[in-house]
Each structure stands twice: as C-alpha cells, then as structure tokens.
C-alpha atoms as a PDB file:
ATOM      1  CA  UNK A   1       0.000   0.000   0.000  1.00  0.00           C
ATOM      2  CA  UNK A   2       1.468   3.434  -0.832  1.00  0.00           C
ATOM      3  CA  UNK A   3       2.127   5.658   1.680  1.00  0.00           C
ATOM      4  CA  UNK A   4       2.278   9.726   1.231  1.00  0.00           C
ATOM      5  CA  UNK A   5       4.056  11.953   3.416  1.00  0.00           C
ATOM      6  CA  UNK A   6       2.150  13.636   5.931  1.00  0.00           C
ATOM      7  CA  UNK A   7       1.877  17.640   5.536  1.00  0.00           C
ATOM      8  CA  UNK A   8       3.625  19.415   8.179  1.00  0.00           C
ATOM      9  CA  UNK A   9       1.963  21.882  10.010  1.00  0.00           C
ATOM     10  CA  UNK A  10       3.165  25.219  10.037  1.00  0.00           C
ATOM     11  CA  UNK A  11       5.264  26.343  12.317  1.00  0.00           C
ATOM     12  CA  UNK A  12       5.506  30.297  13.985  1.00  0.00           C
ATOM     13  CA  UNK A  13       8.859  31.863  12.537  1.00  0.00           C
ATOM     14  CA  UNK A  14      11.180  32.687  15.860  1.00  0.00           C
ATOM     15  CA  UNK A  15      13.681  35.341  15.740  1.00  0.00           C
ATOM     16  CA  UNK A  16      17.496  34.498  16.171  1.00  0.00           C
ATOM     17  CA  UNK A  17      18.591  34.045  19.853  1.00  0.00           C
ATOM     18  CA  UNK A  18      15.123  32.860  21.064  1.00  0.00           C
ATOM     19  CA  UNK A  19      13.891  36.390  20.728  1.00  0.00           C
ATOM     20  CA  UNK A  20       9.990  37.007  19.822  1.00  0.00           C
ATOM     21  CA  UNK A  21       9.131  38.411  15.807  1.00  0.00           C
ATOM     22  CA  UNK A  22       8.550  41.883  15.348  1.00  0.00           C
ATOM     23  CA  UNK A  23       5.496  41.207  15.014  1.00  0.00           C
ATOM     24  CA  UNK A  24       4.759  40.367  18.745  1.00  0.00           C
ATOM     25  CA  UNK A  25       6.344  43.245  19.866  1.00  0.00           C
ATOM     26  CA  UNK A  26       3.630  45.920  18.754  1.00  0.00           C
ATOM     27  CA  UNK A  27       2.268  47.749  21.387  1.00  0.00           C
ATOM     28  CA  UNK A  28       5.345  46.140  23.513  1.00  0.00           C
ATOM     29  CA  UNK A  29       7.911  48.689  24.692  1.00  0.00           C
ATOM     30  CA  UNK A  30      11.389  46.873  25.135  1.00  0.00           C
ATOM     31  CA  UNK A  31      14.940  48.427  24.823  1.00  0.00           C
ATOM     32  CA  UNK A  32      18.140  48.497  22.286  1.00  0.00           C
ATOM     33  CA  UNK A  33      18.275  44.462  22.989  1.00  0.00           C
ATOM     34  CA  UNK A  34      14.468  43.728  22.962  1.00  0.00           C
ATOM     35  CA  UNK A  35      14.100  43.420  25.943  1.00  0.00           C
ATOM     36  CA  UNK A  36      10.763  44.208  27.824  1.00  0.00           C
ATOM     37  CA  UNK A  37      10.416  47.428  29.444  1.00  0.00           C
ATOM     38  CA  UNK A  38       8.565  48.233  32.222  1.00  0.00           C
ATOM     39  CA  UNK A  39       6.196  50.872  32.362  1.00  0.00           C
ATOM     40  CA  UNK A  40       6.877  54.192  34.424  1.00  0.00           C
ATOM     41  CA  UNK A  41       4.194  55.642  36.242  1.00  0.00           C
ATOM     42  CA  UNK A  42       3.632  58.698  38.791  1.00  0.00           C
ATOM     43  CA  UNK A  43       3.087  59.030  42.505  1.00  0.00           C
ATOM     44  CA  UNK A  44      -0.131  58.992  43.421  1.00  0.00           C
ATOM     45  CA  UNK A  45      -0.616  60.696  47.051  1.00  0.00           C
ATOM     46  CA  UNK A  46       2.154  63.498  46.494  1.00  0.00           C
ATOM     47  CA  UNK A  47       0.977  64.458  42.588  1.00  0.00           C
ATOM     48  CA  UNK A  48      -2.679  64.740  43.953  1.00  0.00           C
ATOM     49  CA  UNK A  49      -2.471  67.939  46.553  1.00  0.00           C
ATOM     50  CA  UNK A  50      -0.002  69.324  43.541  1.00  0.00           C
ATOM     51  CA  UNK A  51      -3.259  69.248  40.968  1.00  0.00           C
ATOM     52  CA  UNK A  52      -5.680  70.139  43.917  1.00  0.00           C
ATOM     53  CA  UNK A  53      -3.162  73.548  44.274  1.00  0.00           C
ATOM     54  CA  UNK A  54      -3.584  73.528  39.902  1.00  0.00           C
ATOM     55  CA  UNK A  55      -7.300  73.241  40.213  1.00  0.00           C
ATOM     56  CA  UNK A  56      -7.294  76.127  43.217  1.00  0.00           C
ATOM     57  CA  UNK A  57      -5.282  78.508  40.738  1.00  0.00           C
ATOM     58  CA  UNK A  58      -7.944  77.882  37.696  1.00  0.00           C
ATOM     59  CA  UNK A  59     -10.527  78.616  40.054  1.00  0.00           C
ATOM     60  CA  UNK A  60      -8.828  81.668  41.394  1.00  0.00           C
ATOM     61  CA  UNK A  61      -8.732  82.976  37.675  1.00  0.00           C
ATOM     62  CA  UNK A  62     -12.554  81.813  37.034  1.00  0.00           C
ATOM     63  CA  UNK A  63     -13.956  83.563  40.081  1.00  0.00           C
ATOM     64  CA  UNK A  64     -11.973  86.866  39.066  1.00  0.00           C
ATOM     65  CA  UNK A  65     -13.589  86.803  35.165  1.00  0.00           C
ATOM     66  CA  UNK A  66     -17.244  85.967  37.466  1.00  0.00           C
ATOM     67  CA  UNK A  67     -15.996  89.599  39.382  1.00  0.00           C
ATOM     68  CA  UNK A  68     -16.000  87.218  42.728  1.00  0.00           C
ATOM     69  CA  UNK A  69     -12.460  88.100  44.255  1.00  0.00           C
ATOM     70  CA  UNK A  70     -13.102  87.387  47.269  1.00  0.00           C
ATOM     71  CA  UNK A  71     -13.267  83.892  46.188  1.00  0.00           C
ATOM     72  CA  UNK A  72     -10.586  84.208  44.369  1.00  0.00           C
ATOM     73  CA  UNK A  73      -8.261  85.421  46.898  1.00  0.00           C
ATOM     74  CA  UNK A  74      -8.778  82.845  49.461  1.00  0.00           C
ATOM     75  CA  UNK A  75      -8.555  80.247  46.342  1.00  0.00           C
ATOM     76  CA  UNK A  76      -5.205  81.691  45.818  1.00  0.00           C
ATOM     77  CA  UNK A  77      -4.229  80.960  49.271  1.00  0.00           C
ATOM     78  CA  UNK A  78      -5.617  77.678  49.617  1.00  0.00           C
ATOM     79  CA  UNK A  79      -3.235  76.580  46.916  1.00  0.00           C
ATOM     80  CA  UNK A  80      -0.376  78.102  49.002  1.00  0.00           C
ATOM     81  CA  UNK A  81      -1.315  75.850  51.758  1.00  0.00           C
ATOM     82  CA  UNK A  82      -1.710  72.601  49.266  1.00  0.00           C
ATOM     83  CA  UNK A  83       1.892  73.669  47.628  1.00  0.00           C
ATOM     84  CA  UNK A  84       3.797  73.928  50.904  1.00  0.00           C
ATOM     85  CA  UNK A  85       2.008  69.882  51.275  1.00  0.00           C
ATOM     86  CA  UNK A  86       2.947  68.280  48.489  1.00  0.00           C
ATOM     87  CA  UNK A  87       6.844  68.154  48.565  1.00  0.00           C
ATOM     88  CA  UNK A  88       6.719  67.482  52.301  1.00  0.00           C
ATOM     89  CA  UNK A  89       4.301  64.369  52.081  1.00  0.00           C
ATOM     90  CA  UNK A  90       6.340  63.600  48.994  1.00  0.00           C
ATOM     91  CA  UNK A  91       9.407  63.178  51.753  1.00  0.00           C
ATOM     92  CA  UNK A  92       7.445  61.583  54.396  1.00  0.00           C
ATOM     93  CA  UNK A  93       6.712  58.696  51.996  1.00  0.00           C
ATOM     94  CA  UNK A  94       9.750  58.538  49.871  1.00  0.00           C
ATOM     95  CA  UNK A  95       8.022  58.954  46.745  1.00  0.00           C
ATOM     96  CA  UNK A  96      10.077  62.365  44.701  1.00  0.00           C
ATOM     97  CA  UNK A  97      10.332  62.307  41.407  1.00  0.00           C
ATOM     98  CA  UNK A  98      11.594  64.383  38.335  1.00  0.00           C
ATOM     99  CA  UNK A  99       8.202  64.201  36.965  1.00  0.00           C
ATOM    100  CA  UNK A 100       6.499  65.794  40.474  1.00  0.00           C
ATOM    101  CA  UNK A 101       9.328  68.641  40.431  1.00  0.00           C
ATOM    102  CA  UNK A 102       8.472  69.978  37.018  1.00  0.00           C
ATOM    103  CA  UNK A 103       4.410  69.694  37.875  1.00  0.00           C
ATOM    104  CA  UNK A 104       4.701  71.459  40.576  1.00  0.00           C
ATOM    105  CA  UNK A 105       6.469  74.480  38.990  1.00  0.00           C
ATOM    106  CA  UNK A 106       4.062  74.523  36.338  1.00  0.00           C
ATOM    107  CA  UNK A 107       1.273  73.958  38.746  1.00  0.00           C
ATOM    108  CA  UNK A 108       2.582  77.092  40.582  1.00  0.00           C
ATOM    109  CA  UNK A 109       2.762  79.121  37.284  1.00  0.00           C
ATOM    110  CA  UNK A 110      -0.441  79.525  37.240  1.00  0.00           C
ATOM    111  CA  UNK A 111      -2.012  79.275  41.333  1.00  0.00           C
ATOM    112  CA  UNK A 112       1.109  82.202  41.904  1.00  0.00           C
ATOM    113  CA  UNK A 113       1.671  83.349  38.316  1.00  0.00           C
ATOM    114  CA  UNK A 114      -0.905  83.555  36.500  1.00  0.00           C
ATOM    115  CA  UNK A 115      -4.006  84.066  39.034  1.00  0.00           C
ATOM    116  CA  UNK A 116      -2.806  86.676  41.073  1.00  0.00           C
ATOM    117  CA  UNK A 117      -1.727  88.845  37.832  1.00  0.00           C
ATOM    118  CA  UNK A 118      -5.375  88.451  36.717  1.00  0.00           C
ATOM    119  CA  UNK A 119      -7.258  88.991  39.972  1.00  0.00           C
ATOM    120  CA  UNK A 120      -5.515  92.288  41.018  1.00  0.00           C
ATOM    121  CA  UNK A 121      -6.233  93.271  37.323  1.00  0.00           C
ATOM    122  CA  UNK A 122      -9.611  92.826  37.265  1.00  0.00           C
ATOM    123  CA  UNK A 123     -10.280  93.705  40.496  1.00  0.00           C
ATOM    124  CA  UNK A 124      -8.442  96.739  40.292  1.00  0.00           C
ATOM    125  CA  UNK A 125      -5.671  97.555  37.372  1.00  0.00           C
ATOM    126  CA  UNK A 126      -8.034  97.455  34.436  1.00  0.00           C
ATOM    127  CA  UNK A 127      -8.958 101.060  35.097  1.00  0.00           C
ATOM    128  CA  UNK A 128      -5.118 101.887  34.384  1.00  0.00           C
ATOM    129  CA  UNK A 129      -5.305 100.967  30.777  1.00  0.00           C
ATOM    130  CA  UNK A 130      -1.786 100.327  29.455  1.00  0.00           C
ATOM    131  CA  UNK A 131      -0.158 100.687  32.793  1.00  0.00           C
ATOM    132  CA  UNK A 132      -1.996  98.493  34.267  1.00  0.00           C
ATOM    133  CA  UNK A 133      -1.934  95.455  32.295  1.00  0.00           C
ATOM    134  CA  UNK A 134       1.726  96.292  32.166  1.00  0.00           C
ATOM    135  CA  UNK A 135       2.420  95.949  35.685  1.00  0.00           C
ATOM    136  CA  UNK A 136      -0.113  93.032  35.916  1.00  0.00           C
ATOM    137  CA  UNK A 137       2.354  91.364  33.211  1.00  0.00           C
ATOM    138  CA  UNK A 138       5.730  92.030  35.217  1.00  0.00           C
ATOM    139  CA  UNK A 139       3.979  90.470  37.866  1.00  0.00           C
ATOM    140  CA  UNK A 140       3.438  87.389  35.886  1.00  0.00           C
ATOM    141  CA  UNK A 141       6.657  86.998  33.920  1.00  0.00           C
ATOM    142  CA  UNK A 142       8.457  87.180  37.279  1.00  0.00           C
ATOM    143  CA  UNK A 143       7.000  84.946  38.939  1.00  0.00           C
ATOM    144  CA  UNK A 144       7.932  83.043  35.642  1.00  0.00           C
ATOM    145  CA  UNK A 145      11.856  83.850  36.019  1.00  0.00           C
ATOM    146  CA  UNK A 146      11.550  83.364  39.565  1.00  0.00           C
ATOM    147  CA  UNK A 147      10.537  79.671  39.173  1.00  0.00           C
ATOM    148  CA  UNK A 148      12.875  79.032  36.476  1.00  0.00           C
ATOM    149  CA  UNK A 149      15.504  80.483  38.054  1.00  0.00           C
ATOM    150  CA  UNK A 150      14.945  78.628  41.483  1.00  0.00           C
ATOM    151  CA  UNK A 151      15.040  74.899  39.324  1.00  0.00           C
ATOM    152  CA  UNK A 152      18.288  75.718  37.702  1.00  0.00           C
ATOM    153  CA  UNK A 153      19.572  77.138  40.926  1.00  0.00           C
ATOM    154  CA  UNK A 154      18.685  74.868  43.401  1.00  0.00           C
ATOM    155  CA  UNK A 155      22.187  73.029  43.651  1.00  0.00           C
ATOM    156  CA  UNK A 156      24.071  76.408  44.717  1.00  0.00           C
ATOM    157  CA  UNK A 157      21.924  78.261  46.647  1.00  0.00           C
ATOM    158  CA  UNK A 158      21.827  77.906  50.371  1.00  0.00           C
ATOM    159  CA  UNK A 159      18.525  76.100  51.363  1.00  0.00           C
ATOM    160  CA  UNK A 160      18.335  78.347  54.120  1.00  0.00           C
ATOM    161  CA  UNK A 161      17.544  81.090  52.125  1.00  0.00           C
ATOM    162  CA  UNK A 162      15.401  81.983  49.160  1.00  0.00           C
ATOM    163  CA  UNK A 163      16.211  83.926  45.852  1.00  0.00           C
ATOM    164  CA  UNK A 164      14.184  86.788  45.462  1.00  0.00           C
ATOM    165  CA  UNK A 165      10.972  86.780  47.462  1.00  0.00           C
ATOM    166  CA  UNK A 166       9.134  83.195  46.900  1.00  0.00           C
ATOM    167  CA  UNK A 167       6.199  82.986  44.037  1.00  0.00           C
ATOM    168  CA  UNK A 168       4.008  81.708  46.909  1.00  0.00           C
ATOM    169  CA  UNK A 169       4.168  85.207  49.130  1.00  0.00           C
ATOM    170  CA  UNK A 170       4.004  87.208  46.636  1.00  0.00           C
ATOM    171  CA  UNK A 171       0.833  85.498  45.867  1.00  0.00           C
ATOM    172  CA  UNK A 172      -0.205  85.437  49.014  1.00  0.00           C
ATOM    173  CA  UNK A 173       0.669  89.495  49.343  1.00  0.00           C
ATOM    174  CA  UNK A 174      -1.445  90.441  46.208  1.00  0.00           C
ATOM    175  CA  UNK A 175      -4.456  87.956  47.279  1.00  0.00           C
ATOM    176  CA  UNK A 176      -4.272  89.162  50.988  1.00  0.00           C
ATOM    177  CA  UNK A 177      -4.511  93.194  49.857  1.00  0.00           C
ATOM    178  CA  UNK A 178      -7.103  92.247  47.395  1.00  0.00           C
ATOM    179  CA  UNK A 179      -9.534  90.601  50.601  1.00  0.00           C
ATOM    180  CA  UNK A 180      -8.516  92.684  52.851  1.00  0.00           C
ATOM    181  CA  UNK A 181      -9.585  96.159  51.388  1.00  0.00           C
ATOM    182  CA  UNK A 182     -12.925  94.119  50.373  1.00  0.00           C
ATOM    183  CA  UNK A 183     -13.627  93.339  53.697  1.00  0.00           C
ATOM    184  CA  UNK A 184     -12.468  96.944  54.402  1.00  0.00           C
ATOM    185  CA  UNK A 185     -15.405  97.914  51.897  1.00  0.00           C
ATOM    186  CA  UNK A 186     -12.986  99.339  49.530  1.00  0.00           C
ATOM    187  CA  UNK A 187     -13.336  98.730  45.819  1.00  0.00           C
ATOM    188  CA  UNK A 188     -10.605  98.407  42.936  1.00  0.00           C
ATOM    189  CA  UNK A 189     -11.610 101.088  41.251  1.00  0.00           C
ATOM    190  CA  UNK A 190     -10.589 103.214  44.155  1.00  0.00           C
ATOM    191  CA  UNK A 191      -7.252 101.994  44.808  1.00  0.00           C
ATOM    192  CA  UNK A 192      -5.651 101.515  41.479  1.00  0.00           C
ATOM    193  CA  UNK A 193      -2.405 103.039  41.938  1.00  0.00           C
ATOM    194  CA  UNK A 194      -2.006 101.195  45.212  1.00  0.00           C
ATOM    195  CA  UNK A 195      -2.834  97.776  43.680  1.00  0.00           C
ATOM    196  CA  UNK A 196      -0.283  98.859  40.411  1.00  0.00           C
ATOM    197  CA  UNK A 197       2.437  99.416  43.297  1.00  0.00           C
ATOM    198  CA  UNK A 198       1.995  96.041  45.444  1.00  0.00           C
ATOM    199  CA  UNK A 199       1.816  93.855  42.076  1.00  0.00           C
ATOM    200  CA  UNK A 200       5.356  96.033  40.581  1.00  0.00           C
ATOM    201  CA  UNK A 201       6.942  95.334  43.792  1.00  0.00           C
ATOM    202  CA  UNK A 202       5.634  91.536  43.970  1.00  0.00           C
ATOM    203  CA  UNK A 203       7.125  90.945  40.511  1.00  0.00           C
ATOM    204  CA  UNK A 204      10.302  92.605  40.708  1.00  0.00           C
ATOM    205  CA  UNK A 205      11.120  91.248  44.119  1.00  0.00           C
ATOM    206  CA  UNK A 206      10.849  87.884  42.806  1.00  0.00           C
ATOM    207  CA  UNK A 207      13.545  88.178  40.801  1.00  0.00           C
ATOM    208  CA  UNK A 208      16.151  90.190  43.209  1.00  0.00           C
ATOM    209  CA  UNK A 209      19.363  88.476  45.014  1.00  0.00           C
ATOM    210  CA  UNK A 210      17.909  89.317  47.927  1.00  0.00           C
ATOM    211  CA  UNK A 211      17.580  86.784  51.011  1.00  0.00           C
ATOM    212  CA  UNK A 212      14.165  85.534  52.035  1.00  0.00           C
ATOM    213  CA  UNK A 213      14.038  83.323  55.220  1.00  0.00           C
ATOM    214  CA  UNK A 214      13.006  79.427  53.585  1.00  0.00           C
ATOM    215  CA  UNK A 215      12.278  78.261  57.377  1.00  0.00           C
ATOM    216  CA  UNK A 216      13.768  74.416  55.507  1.00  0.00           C
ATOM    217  CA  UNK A 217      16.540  74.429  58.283  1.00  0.00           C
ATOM    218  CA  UNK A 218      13.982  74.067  60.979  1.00  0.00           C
ATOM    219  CA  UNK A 219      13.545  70.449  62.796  1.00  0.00           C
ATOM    220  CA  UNK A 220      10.020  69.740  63.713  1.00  0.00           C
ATOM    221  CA  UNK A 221      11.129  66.841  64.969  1.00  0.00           C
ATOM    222  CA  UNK A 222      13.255  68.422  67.621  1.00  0.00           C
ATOM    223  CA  UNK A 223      11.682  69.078  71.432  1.00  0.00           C
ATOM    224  CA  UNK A 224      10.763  72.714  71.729  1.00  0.00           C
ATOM    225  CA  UNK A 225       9.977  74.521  75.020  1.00  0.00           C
ATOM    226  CA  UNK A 226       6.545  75.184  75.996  1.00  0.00           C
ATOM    227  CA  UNK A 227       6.269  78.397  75.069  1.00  0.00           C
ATOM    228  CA  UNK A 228       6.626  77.958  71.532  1.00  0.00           C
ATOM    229  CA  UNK A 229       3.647  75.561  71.387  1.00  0.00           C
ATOM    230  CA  UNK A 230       1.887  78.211  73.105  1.00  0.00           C
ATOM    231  CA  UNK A 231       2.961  81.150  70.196  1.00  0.00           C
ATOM    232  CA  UNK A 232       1.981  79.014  67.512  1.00  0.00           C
ATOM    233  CA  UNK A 233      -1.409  78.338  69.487  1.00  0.00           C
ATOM    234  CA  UNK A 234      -1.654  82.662  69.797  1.00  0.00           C
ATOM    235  CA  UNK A 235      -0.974  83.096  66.578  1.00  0.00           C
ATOM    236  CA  UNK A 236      -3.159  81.011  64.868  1.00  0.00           C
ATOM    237  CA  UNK A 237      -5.972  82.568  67.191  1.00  0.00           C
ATOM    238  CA  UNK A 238      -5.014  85.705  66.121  1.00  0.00           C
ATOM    239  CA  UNK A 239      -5.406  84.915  62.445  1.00  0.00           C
ATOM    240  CA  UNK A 240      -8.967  83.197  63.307  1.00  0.00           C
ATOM    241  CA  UNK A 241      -9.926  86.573  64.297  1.00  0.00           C
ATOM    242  CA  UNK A 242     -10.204  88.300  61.472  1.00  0.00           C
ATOM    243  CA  UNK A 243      -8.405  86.650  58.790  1.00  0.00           C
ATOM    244  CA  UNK A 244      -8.125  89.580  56.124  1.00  0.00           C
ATOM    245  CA  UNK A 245      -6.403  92.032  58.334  1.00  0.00           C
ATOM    246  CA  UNK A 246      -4.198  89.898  59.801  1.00  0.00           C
ATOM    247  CA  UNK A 247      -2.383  87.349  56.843  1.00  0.00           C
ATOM    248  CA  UNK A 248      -1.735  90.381  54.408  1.00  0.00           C
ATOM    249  CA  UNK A 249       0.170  92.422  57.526  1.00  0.00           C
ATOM    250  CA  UNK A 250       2.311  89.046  57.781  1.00  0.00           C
ATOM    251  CA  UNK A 251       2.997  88.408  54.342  1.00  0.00           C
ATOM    252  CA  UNK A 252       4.101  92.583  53.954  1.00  0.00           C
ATOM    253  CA  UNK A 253       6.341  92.110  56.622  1.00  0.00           C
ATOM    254  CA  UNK A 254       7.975  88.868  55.013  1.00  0.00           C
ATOM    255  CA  UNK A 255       8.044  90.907  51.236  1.00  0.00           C
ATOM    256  CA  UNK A 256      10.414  93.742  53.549  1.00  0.00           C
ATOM    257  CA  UNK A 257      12.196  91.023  56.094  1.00  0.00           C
ATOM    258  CA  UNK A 258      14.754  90.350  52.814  1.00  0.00           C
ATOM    259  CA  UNK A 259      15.599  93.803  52.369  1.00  0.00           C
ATOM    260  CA  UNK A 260      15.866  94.709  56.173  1.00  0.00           C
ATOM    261  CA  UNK A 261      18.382  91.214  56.554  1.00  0.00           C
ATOM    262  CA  UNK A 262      20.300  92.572  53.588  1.00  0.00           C
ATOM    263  CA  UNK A 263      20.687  95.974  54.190  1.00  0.00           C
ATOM    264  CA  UNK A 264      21.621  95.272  58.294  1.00  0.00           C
ATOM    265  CA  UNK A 265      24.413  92.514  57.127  1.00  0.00           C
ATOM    266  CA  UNK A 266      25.303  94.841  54.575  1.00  0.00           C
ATOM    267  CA  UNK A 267      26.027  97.543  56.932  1.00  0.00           C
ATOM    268  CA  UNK A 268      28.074  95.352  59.127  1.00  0.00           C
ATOM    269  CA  UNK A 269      30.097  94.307  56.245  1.00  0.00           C
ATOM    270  CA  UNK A 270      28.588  90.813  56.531  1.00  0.00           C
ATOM    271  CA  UNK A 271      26.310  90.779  53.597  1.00  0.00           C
ATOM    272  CA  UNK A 272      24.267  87.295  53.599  1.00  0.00           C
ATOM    273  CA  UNK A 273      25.277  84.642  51.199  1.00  0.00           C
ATOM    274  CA  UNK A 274      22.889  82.530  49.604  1.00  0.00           C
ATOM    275  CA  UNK A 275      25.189  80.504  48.093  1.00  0.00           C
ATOM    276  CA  UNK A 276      25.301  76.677  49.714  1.00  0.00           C
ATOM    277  CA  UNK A 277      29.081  75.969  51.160  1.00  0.00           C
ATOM    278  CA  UNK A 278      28.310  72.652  51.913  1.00  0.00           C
ATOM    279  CA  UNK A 279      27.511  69.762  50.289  1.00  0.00           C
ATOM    280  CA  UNK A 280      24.382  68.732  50.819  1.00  0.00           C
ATOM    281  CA  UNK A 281      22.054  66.434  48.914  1.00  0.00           C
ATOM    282  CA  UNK A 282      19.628  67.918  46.577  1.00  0.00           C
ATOM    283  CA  UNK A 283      15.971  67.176  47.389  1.00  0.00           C
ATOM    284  CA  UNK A 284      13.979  67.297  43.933  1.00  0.00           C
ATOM    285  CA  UNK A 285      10.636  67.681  46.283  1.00  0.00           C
ATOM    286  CA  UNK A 286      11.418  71.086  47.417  1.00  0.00           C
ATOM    287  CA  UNK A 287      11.417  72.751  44.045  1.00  0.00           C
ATOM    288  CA  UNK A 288       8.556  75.353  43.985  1.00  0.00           C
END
C-alpha cells in the first residue's frame, strides 16, 4: 500500500537568539536588545495635593472673570497651603520624582503666576489701561523667572535662604490686599495706583538676590519649650480673628524682612550669602 508523506503543520517563525518576531512586539515597549520594558508611572498621594493647588489657581482665575475676588483670593491661598504639602508628604513617603518637580512648577505658574496677575487686574488695574496690564504682566513673567531660576539654581543656593521673594508670598501678598480692602469695603476702582504698586513690587522682588528666610533648616522633629507651642497656638488665634487684616500684615512684613536682613548685614560688612558651602544632597521635592 502506498504511503504519502504527511503535511507538516506550520510552524511560527522565531527570531534568532530565542527572541519574539517583530510582530509580537507591537504595542510592547522593550529596549536596544528587545528586551521588555517596564512601564513608568507617577506618585499617586504626592501628585494629587499638587493638581488640587492647579485646580485652586484655575478657580482663582474663574472667580476673578465671574468679578467674585473674594473667592478668588482665598482660592489663591488655599493653593499656598496645598503647595507647601505636596513636597513634604512627597518626603514623608519617599516617593520624589523628576516628573512631580516639574508639575509642581508649572502647577505654581499659574495658582502664583498667573491668578494673582489676573485677579488684582480685574479687580483693580483694568482702570489703568496700558499701565496696568503692564504691571499686571511684570507680575506674571516674574513669577515666571523666579521659578525658572529657582530649578536651575537649586544646587548652589543655600537652602536656608530663598532667591528673590518666593512665588508663593508674593501670591499670598497680592491675594491678601485684594480681601482685605474688600472686607475693608474698599473697591478696585478706588485703589488703582495702590494695587499697580503692590503687584510692581511683587514681581520685581521675585527676581532680586535678595535673602528671604526658607524656614527648611527648621527640625520639627526636635523638642521645643513650651512656650513655643503656646505662640503658635496665639498666633493662629489671632489669624482666626479676622483673617483679612491679619495674613496680608504678615505676608508685607515677610516681602520687607529680605531687604531689612540685607541691608543690616550689609552695613556690618557681613552681607548674607545665599550661596550653599556645603555639600548637601539635593531634594527634587522642594522645588517650587
């Protein structure tokens, strides 16, 4: 009886050194020797308050179009609080990144860039007509520089100090005059030149070599005496009082406490140094 050869079923063509086809590696990432990559994702937890203090700053600029500043204002400093949260929870649990530095600045861009130039403008610089938009706009592109300036600095300058007054006071200082002649019963309209000198010196203080007081070298881990406990429990029921009148005081006082430290060391031949003399390493969550 004849026999006939069986057919051979076909078999998958395997690449050379046991490696899959190109064909199986669609929609696969792998690397220079096809190997499988694995994904990168983000932080959760840390990533989180940083688009809360995002979501606080596009508020901030929707309740200034609405003419609702005071909204606004205390939208602007509700992403202060969120901003000063993020890189320290993103220490507590280990979890910095590259990705959650440049977020952040971007996220501040526009909670103590972008919002604050708006608000004061509508609330009180549109009257001003060219000047005011202009000084609105110095505001803004400052705190621009300023937060540029602070990432490419940040392995040179002492982390004692900051460079130029912080993009988060200076929001806080144009938010906190904005509520607090509102809830002096003063309108924009009626304080325009004021309002164009608080946002010129906001912008242009951000980018001065002047020292600002970071408050990083302080341990709150370390015992304190009683007292302090009991400041920090008076001032806080100070600030409960009458909120308005009492956080835009505090934040004036920090915009002049650079050029009263520089001026003092100055005159004692002493002037302060911001650059860092030791080495120290660089923590990617405290970019801001």
């Amino acid at each position: 009886m004849p026999t006939f050869p069986r057919r051979r079923k076909p078999s998958v063509p395997k690449a050379k050194g046991g490696k899959l086809s190109r064909f199986s590696k669609i929609g696969r990432r792998v690397d220079a020797e096809g190997n499988p990559m694995r994904r990168r994702g983000i932080y959760l937890l840390p990533n989180a308050f940083t688009t809360a203090a995002l979501f606080c700053g596009f508020y901030a600029i929707v309740m200034a179009m609405n003419q609702r500043f005071e909204h606004a204002g205390w939208a602007i400093f509700i992403a202060m609080i969120l901003d000063g949260l993020d890189g320290r929870i993103a220490r507590l649990t280990n979890t910095q990144s590259e990705f959650g530095a440049q977020y952040d600045s971007l996220a501040d861009m526009v909670s103590f860039g972008a919002a604050p130039a708006l608000v004061i403008y509508e609330w009180s610089l549109r009257g001003l007509g060219k000047f005011g938009w202009l000084a609105a706009f110095v505001y803004c592109a400052g705190a621009a520089l300023r937060l540029a300036r602070f990432n490419t600095n940040i392995e040179v300058v002492d982390k004692r100090f900051f460079q130029g007054l912080p993009s988060p006071a200076a929001a806080a200082m144009v938010a906190g005059f904005v509520l607090m002649m509102t809830d002096l019963g003063f309108s924009g309209a009626q304080l325009p030149w004021i309002s164009w000198g608080i946002a010129l010196f906001a912008g242009l203080t951000m980018v001065t070599n002047v020292p600002f007081y970071s408050f990083k070298d302080v341990n709150f881990r370390k015992s304190v005496p009683f007292i302090v406990v009991f400041l920090i429990a008076l001032a806080l029921a100070l600030v409960s009082i009458d909120p308005p009148k009492v956080l835009m005081p505090l934040f004036v006082i920090y915009g002049l406490s650079g050029y009263v430290v520089y001026a003092w060391r100055l005159a004692k031949g002493k002037p302060v140094s911001i650059v860092q003399t030791d080495d120290e390493p660089v923590d990617q969550s405290e970019r801001r």
